[in-house]
N, C-alpha and C. Protein backbone atom coordinates (compact mmCIF):
# COMPACT_ATOMS: atom_id res chain seq x y z
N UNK A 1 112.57 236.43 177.35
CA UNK A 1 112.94 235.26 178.11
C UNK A 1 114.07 234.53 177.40
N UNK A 2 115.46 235.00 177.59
CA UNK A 2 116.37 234.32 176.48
C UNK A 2 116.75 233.12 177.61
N UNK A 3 117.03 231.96 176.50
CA UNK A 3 116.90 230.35 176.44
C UNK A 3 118.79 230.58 177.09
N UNK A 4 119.13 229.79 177.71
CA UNK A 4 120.40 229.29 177.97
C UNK A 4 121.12 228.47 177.46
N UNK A 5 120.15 227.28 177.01
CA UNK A 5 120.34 226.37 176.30
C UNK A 5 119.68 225.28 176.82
N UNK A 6 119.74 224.20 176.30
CA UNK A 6 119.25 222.72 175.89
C UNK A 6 119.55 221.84 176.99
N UNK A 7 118.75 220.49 177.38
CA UNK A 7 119.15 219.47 177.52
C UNK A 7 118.42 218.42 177.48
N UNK A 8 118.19 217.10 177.22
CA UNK A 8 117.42 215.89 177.14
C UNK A 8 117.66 215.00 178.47
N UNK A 9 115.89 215.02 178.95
CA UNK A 9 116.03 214.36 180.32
C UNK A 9 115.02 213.51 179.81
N UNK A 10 115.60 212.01 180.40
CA UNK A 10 115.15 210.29 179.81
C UNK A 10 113.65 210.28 180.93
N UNK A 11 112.91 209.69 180.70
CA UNK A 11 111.33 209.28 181.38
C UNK A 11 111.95 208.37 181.98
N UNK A 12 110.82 207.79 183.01
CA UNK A 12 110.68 205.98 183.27
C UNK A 12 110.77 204.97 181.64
N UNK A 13 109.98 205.56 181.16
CA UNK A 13 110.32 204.80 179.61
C UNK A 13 110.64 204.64 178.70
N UNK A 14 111.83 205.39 178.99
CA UNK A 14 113.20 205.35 178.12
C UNK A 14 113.13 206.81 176.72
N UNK A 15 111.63 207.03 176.89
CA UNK A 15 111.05 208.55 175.92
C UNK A 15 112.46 209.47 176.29
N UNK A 16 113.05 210.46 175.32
CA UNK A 16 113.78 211.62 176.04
C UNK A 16 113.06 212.47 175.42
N UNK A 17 113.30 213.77 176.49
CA UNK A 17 112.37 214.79 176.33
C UNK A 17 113.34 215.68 176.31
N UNK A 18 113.48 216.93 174.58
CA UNK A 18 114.30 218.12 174.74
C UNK A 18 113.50 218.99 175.57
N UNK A 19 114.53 219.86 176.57
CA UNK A 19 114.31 220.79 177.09
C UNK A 19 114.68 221.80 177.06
N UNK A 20 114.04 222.84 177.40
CA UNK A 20 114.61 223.97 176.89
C UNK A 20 114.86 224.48 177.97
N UNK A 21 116.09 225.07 178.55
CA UNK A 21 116.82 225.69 179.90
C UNK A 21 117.06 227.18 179.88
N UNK A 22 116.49 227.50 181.33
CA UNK A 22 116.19 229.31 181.49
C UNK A 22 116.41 229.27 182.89
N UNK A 23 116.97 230.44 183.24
CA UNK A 23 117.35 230.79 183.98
C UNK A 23 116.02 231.24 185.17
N UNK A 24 116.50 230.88 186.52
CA UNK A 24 115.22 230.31 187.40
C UNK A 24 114.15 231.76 187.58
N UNK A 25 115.03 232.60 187.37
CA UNK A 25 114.13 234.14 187.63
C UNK A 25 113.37 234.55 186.32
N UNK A 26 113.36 233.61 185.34
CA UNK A 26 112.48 234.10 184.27
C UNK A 26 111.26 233.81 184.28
N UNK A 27 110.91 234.85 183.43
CA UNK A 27 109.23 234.93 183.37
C UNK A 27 108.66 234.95 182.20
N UNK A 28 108.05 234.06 181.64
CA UNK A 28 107.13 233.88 180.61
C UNK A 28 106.30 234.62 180.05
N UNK A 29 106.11 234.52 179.12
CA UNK A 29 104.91 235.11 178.33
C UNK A 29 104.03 234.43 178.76
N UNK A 30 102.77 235.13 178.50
CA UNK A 30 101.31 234.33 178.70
C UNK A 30 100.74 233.53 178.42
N UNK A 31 100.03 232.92 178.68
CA UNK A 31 99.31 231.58 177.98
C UNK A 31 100.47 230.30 177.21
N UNK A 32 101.71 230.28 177.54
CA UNK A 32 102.45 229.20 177.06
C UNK A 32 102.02 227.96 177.99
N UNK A 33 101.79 227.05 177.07
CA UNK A 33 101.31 225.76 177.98
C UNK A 33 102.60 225.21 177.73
N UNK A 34 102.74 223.98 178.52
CA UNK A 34 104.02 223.26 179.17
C UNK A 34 103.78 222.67 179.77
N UNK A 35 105.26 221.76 180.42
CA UNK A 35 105.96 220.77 181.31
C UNK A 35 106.95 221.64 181.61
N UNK A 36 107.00 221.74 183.08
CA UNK A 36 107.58 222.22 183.50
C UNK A 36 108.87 221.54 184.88
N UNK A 37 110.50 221.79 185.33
CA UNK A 37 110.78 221.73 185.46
C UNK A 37 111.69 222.24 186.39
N UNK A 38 111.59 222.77 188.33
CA UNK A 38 112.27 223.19 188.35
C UNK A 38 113.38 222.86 189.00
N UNK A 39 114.57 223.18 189.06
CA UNK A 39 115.98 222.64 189.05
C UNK A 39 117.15 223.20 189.69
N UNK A 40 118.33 222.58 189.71
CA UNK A 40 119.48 223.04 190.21
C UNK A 40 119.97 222.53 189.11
N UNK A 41 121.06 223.01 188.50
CA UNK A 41 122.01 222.67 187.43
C UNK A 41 123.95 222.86 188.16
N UNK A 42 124.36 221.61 187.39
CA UNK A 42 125.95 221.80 187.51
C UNK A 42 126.43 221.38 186.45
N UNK A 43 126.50 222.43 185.15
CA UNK A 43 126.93 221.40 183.53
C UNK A 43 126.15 220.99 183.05
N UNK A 44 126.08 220.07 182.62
CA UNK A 44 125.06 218.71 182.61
C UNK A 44 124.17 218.07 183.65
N UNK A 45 124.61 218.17 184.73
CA UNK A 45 123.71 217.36 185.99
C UNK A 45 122.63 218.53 185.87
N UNK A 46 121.87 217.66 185.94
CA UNK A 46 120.27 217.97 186.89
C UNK A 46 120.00 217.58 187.75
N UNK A 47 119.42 218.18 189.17
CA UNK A 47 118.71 217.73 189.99
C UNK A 47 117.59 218.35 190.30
N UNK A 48 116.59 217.00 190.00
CA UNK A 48 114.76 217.75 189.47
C UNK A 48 114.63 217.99 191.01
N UNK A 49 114.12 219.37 191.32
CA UNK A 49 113.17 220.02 192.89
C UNK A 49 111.65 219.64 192.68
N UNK A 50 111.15 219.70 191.70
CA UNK A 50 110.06 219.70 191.39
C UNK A 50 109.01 220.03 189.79
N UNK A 51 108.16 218.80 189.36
CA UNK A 51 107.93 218.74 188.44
C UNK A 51 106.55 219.40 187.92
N UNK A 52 106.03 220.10 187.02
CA UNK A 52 104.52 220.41 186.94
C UNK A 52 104.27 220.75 185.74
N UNK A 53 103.51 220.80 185.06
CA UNK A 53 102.66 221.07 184.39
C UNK A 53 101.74 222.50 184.02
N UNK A 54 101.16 222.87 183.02
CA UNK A 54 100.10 224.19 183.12
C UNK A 54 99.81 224.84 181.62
N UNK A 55 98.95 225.16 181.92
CA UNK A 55 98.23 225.39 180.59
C UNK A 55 98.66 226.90 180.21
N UNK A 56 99.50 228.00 181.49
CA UNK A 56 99.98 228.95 181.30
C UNK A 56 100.82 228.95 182.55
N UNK A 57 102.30 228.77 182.00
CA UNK A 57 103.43 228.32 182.76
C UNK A 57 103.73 229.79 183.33
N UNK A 58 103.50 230.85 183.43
CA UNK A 58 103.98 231.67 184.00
C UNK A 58 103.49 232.07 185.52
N UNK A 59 102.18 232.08 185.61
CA UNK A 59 101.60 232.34 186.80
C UNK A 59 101.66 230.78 187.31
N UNK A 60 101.73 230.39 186.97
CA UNK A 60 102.08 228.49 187.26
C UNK A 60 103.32 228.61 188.23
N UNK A 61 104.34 229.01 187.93
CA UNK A 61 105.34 229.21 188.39
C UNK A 61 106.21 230.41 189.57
N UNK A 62 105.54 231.19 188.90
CA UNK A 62 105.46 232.66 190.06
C UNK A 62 105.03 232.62 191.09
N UNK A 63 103.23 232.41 190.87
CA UNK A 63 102.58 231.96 192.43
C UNK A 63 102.87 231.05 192.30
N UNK A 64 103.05 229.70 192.41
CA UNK A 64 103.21 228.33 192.62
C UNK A 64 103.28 228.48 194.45
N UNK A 65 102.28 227.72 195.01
CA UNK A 65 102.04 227.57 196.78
C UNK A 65 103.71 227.09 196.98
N UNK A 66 103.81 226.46 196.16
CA UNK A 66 105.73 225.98 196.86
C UNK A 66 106.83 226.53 196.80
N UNK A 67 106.32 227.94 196.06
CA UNK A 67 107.68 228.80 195.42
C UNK A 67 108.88 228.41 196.71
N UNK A 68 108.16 229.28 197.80
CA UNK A 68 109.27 229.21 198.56
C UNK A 68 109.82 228.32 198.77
N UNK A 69 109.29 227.17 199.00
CA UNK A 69 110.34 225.60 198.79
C UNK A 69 111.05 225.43 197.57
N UNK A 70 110.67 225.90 196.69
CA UNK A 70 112.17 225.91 195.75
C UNK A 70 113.31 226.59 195.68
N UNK A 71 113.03 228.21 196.32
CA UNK A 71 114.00 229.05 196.79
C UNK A 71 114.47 228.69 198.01
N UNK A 72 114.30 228.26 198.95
CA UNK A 72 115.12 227.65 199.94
C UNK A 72 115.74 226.35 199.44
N UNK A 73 115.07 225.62 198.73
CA UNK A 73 116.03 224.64 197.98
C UNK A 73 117.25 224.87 196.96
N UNK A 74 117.36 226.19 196.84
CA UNK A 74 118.14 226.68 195.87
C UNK A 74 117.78 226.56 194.46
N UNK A 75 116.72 226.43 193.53
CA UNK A 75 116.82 226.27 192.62
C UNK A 75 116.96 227.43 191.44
N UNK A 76 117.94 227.32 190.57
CA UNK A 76 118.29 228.32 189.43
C UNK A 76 118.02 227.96 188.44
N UNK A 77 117.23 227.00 188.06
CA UNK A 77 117.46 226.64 186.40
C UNK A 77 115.77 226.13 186.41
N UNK A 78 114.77 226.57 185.46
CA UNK A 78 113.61 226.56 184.71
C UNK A 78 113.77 225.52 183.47
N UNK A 79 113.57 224.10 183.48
CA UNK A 79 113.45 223.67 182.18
C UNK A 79 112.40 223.31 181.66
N UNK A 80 111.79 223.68 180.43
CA UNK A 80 110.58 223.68 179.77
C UNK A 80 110.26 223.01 178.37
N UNK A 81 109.49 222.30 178.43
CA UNK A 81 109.32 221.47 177.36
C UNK A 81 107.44 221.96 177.18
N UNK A 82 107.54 222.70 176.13
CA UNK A 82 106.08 223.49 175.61
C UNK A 82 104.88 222.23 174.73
N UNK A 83 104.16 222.27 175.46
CA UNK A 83 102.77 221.27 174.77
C UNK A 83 101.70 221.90 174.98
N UNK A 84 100.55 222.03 173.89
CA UNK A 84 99.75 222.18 174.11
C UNK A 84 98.35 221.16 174.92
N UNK A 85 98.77 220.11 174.35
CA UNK A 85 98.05 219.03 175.03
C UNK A 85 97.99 218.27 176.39
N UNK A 86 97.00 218.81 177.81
CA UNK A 86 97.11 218.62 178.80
C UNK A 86 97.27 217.04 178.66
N UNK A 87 96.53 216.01 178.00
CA UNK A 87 96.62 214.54 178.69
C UNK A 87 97.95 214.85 178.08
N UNK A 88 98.80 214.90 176.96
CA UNK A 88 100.20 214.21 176.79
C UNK A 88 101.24 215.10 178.07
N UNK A 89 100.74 216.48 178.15
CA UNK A 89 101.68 216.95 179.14
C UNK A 89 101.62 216.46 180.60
N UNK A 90 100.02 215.52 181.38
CA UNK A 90 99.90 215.05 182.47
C UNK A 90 100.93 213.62 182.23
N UNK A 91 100.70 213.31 180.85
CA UNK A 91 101.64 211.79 181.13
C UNK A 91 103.22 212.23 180.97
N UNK A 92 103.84 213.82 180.85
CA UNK A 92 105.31 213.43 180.48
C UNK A 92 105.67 213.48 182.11
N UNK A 93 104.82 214.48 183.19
CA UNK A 93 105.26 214.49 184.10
C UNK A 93 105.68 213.01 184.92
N UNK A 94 104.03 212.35 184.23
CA UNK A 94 104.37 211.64 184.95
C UNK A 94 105.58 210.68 185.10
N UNK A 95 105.94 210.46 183.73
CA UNK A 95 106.64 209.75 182.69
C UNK A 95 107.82 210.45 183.68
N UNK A 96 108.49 211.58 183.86
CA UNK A 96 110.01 211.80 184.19
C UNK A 96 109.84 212.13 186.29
N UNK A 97 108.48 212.28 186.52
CA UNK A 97 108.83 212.31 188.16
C UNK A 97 109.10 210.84 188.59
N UNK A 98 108.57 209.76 187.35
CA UNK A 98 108.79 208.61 188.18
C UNK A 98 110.48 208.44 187.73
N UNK A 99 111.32 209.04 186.83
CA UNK A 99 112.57 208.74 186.80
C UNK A 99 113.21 209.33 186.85
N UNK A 100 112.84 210.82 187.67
CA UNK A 100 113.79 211.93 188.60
C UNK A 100 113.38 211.89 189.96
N UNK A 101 112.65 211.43 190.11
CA UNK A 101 112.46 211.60 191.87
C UNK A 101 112.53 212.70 192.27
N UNK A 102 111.78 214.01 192.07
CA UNK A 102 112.41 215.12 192.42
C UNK A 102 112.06 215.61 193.63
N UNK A 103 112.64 215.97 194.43
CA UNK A 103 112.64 216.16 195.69
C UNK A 103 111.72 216.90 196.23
N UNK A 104 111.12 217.97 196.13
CA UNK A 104 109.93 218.59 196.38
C UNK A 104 108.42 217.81 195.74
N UNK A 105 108.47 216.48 195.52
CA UNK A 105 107.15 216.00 194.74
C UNK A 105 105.95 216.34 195.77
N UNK A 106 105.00 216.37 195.00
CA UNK A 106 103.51 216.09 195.82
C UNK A 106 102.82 215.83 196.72
């Protein structure tokens, strides 16, 4: 799963969170827990499609019931920020859907 590179996306509370950026067709190893991110990229811009969470980001993401709403949304870019800890990983989502608004939310 080679990394593309980096970027830091700010919360509602000013927290920034490094991310780590992959390309939207990648696939994980097993059992990696995370925050997950998926995206359209131009440079630097992000625009969050949709935000989640999982205790094993790969089947998290593959099946995900919305896949297809992210592929019709166009999204190419996977950004991942790895935690093991579900409460801190339920609060980063929450922490950056309230200050990405991402368009496919909940």
């Amino acid at each position: 799963m080679p990394r593309l590179g980096d970027c830091v996306l700010k919360g509602a509370s000013g927290t920034a969170y490094s991310m780590k950026v992959y390309a939207g067709s990648t696939r994980f190893n097993d059992f990696i827990p995370g925050v997950f991110v998926i995206a359209k990229m131009k440079g630097d811009d992000v625009r969050a499609l949709y935000l989640g969470e999982s205790d094993n980001v790969d089947p998290a993401l593959s099946k995900h019931p919305r896949r297809a709403d992210f592929e019709s949304a166009g999204f190419d870019r996977i950004l991942f920020l790895r935690n093991a800890d579900k409460s801190t990983r339920e609060a980063v989502v929450s922490d950056l859907t309230t200050a990405l608004k991402p368009e496919l939310a909940d």
